[in-house]
PDB file of N, CA and C in Angstrom:
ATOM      1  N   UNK A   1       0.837  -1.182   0.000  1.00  0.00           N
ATOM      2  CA  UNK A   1       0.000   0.000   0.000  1.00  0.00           C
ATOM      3  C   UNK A   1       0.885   1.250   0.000  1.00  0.00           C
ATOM      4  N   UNK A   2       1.109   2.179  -0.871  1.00  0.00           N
ATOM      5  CA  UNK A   2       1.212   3.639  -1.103  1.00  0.00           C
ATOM      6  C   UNK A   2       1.005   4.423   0.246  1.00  0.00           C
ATOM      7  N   UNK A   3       2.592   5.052   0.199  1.00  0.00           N
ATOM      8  CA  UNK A   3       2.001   5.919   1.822  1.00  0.00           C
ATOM      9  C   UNK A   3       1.156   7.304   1.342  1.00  0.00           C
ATOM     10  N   UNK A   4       0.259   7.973   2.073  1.00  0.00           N
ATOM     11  CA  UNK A   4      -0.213   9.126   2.001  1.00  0.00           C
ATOM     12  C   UNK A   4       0.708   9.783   1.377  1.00  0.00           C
ATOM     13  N   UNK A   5       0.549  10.999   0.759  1.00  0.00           N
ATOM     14  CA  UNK A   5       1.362  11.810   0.378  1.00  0.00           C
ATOM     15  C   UNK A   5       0.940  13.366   1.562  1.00  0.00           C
ATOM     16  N   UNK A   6       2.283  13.435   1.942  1.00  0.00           N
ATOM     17  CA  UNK A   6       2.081  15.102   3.239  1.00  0.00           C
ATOM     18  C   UNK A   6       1.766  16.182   2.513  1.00  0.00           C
ATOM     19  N   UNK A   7       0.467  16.734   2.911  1.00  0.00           N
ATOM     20  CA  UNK A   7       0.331  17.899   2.282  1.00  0.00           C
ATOM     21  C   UNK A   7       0.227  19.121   3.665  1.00  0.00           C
ATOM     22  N   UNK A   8       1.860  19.892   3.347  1.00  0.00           N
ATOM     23  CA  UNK A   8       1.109  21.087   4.474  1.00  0.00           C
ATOM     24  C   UNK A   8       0.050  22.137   4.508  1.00  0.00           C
ATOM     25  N   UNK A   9      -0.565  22.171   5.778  1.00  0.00           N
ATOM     26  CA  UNK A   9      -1.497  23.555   5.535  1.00  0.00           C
ATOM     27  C   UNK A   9      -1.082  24.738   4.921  1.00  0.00           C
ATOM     28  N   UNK A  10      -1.448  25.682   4.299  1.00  0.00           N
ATOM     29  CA  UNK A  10      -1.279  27.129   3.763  1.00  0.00           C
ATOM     30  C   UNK A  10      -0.781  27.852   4.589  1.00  0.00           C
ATOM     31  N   UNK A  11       0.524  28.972   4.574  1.00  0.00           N
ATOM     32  CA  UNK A  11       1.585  29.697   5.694  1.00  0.00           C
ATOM     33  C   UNK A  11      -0.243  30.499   6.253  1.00  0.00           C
ATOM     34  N   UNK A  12      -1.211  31.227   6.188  1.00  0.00           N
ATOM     35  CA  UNK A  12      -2.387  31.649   6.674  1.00  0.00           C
ATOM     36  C   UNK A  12      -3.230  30.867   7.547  1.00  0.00           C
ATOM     37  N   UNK A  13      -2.788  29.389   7.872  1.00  0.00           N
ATOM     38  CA  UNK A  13      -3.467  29.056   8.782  1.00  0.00           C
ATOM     39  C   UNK A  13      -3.098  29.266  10.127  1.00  0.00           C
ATOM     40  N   UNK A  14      -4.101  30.086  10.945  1.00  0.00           N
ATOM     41  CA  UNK A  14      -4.221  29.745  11.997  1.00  0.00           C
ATOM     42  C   UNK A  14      -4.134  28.712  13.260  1.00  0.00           C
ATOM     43  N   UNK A  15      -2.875  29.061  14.588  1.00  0.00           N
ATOM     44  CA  UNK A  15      -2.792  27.779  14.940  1.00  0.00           C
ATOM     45  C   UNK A  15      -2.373  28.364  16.291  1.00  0.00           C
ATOM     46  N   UNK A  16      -2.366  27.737  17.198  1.00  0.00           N
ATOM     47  CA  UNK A  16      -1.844  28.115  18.580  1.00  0.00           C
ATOM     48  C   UNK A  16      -0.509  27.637  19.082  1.00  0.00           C
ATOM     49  N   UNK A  17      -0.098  28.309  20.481  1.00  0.00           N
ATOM     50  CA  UNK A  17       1.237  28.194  20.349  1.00  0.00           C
ATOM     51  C   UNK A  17       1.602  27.615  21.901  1.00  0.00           C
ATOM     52  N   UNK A  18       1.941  26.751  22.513  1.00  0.00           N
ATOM     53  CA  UNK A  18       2.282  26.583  24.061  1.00  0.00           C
ATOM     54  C   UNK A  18       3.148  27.403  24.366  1.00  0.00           C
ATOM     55  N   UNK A  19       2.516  28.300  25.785  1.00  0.00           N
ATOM     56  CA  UNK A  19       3.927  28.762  26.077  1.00  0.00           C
ATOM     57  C   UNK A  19       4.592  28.338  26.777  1.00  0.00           C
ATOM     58  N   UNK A  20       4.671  26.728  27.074  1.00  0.00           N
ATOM     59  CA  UNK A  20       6.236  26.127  28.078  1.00  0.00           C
ATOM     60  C   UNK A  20       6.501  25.744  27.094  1.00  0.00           C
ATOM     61  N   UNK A  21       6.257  25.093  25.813  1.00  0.00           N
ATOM     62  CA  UNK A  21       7.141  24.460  25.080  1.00  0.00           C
ATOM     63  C   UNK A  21       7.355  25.011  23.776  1.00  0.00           C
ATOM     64  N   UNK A  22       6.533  26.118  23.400  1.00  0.00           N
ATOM     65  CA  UNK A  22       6.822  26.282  21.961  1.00  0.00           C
ATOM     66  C   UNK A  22       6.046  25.420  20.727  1.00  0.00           C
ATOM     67  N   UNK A  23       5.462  24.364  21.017  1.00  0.00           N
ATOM     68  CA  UNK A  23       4.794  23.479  19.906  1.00  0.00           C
ATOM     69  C   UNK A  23       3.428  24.250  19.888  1.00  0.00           C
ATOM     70  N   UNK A  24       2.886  23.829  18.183  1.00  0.00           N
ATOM     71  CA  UNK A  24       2.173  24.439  18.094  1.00  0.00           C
ATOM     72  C   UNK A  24       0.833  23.449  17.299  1.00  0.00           C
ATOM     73  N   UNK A  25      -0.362  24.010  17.577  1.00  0.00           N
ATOM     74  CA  UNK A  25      -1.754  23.082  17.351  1.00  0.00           C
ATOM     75  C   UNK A  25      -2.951  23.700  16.885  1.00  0.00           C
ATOM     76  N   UNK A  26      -3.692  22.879  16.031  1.00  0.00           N
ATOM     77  CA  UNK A  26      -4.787  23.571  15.565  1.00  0.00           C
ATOM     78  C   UNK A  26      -6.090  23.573  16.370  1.00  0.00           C
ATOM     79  N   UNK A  27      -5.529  23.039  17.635  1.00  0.00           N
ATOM     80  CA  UNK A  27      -7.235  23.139  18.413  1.00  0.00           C
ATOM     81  C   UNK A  27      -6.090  23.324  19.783  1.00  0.00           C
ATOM     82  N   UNK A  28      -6.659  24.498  20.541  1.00  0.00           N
ATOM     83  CA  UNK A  28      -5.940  24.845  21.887  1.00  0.00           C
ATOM     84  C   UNK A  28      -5.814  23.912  22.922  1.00  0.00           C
ATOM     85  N   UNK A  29      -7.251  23.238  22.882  1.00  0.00           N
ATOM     86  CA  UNK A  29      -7.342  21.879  23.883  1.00  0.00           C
ATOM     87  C   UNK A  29      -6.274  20.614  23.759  1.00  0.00           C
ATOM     88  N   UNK A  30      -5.318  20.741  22.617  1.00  0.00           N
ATOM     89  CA  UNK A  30      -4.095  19.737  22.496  1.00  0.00           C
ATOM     90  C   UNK A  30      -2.600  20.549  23.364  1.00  0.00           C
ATOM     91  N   UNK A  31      -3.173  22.011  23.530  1.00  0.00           N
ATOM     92  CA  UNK A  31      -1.822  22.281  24.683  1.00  0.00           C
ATOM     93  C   UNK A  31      -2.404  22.584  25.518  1.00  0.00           C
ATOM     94  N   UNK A  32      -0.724  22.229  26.549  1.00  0.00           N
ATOM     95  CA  UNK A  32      -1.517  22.841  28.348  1.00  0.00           C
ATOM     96  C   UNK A  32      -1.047  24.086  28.783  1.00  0.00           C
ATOM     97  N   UNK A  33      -0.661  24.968  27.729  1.00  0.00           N
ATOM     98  CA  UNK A  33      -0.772  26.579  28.166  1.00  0.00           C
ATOM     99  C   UNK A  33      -0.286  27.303  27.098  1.00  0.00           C
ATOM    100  N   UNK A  34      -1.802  27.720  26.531  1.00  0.00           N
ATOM    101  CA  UNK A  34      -2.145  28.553  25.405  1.00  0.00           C
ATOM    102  C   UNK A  34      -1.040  29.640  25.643  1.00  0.00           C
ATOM    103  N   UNK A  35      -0.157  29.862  24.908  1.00  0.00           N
ATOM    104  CA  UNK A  35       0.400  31.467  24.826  1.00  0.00           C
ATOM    105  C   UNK A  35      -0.496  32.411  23.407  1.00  0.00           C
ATOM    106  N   UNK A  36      -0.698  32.074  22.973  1.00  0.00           N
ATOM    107  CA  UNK A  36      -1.908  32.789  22.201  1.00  0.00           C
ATOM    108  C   UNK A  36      -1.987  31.988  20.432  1.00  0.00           C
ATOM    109  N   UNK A  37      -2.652  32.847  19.950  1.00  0.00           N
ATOM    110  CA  UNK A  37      -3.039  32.140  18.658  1.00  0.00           C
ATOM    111  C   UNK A  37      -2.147  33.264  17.160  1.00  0.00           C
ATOM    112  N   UNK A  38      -1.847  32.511  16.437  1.00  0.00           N
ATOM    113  CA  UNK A  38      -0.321  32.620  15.492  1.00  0.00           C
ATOM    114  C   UNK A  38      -0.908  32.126  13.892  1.00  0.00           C
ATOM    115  N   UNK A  39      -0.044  32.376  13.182  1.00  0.00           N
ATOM    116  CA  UNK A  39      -0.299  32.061  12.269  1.00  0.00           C
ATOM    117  C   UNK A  39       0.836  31.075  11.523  1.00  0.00           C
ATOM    118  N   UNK A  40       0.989  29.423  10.897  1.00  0.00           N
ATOM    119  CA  UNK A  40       1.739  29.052  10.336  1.00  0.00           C
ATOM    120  C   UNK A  40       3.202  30.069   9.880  1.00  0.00           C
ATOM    121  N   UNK A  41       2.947  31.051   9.012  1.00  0.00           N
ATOM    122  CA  UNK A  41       3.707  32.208   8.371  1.00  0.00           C
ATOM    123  C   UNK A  41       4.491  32.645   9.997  1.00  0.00           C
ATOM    124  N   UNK A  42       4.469  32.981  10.928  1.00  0.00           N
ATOM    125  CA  UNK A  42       5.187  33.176  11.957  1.00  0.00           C
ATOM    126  C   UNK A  42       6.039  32.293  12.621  1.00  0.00           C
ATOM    127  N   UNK A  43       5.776  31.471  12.474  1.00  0.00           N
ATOM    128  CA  UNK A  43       7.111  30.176  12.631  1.00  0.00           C
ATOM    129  C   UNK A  43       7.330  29.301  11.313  1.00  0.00           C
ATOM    130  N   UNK A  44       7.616  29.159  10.503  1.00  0.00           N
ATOM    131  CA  UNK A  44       7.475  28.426   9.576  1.00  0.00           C
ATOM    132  C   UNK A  44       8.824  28.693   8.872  1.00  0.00           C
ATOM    133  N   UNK A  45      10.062  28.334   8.673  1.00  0.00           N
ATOM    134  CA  UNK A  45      10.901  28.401   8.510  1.00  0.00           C
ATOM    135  C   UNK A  45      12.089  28.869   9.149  1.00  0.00           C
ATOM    136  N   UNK A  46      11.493  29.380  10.836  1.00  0.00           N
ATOM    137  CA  UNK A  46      12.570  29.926  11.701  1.00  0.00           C
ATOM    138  C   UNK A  46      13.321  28.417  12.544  1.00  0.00           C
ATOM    139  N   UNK A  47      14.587  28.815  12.480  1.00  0.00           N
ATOM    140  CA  UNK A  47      14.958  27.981  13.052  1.00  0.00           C
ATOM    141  C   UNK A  47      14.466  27.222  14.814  1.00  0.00           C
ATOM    142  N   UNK A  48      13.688  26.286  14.723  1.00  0.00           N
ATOM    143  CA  UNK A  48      13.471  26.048  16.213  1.00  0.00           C
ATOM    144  C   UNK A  48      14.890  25.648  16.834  1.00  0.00           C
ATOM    145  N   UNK A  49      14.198  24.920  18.405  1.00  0.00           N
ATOM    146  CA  UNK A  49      15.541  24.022  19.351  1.00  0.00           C
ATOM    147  C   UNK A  49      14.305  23.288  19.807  1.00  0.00           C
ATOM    148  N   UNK A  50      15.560  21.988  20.014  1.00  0.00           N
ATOM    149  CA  UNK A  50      14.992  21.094  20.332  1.00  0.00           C
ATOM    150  C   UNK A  50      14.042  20.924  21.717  1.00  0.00           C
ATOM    151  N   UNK A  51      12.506  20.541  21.159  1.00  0.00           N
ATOM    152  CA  UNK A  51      11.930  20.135  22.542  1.00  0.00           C
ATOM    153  C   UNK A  51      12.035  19.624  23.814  1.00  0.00           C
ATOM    154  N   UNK A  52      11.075  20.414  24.552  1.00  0.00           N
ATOM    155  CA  UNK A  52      11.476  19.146  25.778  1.00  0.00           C
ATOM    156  C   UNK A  52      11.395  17.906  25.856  1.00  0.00           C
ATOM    157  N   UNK A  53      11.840  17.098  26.611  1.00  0.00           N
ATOM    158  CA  UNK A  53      11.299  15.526  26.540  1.00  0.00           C
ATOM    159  C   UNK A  53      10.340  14.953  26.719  1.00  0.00           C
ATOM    160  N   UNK A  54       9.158  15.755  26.931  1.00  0.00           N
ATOM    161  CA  UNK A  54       7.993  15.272  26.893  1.00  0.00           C
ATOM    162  C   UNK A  54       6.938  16.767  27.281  1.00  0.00           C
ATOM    163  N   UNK A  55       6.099  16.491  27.080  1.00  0.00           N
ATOM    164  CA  UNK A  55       4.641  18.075  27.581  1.00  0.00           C
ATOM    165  C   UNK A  55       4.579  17.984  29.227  1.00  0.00           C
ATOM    166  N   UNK A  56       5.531  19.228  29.485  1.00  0.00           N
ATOM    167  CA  UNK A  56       5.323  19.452  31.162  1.00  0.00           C
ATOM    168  C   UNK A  56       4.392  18.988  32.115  1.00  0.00           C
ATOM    169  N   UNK A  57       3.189  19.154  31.256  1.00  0.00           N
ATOM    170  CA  UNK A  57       1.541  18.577  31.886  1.00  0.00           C
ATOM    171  C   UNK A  57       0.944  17.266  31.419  1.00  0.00           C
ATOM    172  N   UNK A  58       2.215  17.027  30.382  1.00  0.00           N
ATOM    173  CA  UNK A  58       1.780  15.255  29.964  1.00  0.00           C
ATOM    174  C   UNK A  58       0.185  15.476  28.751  1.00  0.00           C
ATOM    175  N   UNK A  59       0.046  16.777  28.333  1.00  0.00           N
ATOM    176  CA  UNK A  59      -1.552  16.735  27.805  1.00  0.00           C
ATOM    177  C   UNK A  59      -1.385  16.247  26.535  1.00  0.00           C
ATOM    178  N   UNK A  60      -0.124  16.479  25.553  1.00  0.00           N
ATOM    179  CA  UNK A  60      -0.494  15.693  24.245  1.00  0.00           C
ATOM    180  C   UNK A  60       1.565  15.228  23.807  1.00  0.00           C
ATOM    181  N   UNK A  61       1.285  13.825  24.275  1.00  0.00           N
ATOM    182  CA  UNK A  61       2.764  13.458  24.251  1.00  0.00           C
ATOM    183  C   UNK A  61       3.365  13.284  22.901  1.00  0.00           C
ATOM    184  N   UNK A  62       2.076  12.949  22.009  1.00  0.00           N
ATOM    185  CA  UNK A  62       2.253  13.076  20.647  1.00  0.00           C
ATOM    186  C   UNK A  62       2.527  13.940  19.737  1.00  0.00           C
ATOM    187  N   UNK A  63       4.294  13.868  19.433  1.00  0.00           N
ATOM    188  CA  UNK A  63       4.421  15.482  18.626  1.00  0.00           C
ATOM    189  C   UNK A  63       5.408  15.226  17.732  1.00  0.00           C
ATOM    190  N   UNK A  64       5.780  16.049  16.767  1.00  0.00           N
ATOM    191  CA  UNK A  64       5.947  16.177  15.371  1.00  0.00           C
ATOM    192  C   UNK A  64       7.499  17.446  15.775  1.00  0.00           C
ATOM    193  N   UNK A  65       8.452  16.963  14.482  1.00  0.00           N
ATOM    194  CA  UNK A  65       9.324  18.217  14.462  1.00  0.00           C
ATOM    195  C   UNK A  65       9.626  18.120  13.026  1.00  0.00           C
ATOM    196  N   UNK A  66       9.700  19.568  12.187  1.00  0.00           N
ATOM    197  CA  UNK A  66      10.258  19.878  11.189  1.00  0.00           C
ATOM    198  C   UNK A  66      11.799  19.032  10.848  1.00  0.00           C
ATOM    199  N   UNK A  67      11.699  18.094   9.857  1.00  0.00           N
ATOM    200  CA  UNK A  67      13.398  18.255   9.517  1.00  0.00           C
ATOM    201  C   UNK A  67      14.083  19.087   8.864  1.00  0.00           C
ATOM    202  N   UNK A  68      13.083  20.324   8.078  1.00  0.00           N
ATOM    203  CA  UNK A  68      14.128  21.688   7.582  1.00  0.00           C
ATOM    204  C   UNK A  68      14.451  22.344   9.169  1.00  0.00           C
ATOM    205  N   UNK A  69      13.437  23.094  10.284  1.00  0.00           N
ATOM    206  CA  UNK A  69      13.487  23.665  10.717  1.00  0.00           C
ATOM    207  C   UNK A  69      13.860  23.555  12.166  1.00  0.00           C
ATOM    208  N   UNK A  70      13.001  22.154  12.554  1.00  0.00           N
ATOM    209  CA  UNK A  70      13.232  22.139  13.924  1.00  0.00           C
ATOM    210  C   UNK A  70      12.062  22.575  14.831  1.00  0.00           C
ATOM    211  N   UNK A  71      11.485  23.512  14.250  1.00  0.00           N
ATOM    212  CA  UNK A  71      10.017  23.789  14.763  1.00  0.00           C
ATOM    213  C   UNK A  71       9.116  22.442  15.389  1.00  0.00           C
ATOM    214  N   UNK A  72       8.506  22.405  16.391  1.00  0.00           N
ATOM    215  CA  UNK A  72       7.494  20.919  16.750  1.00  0.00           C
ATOM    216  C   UNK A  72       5.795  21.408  16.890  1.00  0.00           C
ATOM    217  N   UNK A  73       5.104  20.847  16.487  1.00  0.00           N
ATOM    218  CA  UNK A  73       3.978  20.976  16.234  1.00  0.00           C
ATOM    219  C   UNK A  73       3.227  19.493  17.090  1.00  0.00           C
ATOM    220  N   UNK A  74       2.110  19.648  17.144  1.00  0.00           N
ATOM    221  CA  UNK A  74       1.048  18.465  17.722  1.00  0.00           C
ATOM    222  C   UNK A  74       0.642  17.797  16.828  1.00  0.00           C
ATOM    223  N   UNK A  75       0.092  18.762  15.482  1.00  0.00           N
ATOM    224  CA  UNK A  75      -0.339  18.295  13.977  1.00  0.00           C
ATOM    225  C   UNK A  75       0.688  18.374  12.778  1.00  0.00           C
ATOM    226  N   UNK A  76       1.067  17.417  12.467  1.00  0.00           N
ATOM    227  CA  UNK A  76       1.926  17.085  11.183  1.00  0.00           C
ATOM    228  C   UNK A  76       1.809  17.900  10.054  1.00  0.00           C
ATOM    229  N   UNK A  77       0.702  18.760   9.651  1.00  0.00           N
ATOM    230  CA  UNK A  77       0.341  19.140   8.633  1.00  0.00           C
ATOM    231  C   UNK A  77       0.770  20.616   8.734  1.00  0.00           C
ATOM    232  N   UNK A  78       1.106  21.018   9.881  1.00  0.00           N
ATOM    233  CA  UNK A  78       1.226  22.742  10.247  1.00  0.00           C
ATOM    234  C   UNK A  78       3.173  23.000   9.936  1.00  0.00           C
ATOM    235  N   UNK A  79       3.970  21.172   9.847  1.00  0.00           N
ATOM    236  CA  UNK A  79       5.347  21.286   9.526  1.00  0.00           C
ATOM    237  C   UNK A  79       5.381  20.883   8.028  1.00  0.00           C
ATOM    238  N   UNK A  80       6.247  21.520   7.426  1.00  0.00           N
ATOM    239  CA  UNK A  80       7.197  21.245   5.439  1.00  0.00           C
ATOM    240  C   UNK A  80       7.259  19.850   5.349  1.00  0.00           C
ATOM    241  N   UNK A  81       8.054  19.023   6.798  1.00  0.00           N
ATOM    242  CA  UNK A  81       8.823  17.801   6.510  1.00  0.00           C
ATOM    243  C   UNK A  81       8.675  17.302   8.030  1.00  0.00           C
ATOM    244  N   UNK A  82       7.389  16.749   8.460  1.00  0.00           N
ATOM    245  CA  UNK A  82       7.147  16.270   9.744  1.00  0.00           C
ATOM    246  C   UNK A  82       7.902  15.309  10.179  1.00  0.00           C
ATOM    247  N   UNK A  83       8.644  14.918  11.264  1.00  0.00           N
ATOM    248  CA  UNK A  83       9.147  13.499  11.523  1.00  0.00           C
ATOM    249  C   UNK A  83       8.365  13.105  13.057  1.00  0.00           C
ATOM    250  N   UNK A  84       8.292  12.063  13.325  1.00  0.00           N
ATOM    251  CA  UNK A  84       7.169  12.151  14.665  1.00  0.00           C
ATOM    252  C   UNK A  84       8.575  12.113  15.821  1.00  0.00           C
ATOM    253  N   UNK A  85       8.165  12.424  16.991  1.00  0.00           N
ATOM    254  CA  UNK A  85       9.313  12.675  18.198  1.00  0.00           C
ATOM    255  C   UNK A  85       8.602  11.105  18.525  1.00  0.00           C
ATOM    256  N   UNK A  86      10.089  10.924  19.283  1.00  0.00           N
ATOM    257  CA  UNK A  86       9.687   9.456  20.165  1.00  0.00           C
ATOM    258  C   UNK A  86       8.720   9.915  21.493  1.00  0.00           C
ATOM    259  N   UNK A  87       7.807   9.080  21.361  1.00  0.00           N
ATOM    260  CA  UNK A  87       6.955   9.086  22.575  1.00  0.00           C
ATOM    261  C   UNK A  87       7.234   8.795  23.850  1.00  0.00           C
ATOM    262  N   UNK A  88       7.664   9.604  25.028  1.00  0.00           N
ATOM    263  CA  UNK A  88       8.084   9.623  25.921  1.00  0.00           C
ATOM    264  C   UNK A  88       7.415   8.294  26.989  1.00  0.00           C
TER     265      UNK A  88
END
């Protein structure tokens, strides 16, 4: 079977941002402390650093990092070149 092919969202989508960790999600209820709401185009090619080892509050252990950038996201589709983080 043919893997999916990744299609990212448009740099205009809307997405939120944690503020202990920096990852970012399309529904706020996947982080445990909203620092506010962003747009793809605002992180999207800046160089991130590497995450913590897991979500301070444990709320979504499941996460994603850019291999251009480094950036980590909750949803795969908000990174260029998603790779999934090992699950803590």
């Amino acid at each position: 079977m043919a893997q999916a092919k990744h299609i990212p969202v448009p740099k205009e989508t809307p997405a939120y941002i944690c503020a202990n960790c920096g990852a970012v999600a399309l529904d706020p209820n996947n982080l445990c402390k909203v620092q506010g709401l962003g747009k793809k185009s605002d992180w999207c090619g800046v160089k991130g650093t590497m995450p913590p080892k897991d979500c301070h509050t444990k709320t979504h252990t499941a996460r994603w990092q850019c291999r251009n950038c480094g950036q980590t996201a909750v949803n795969p589709e908000l990174l260029c070149e998603p790779a999934p983080l090992p699950i803590p």
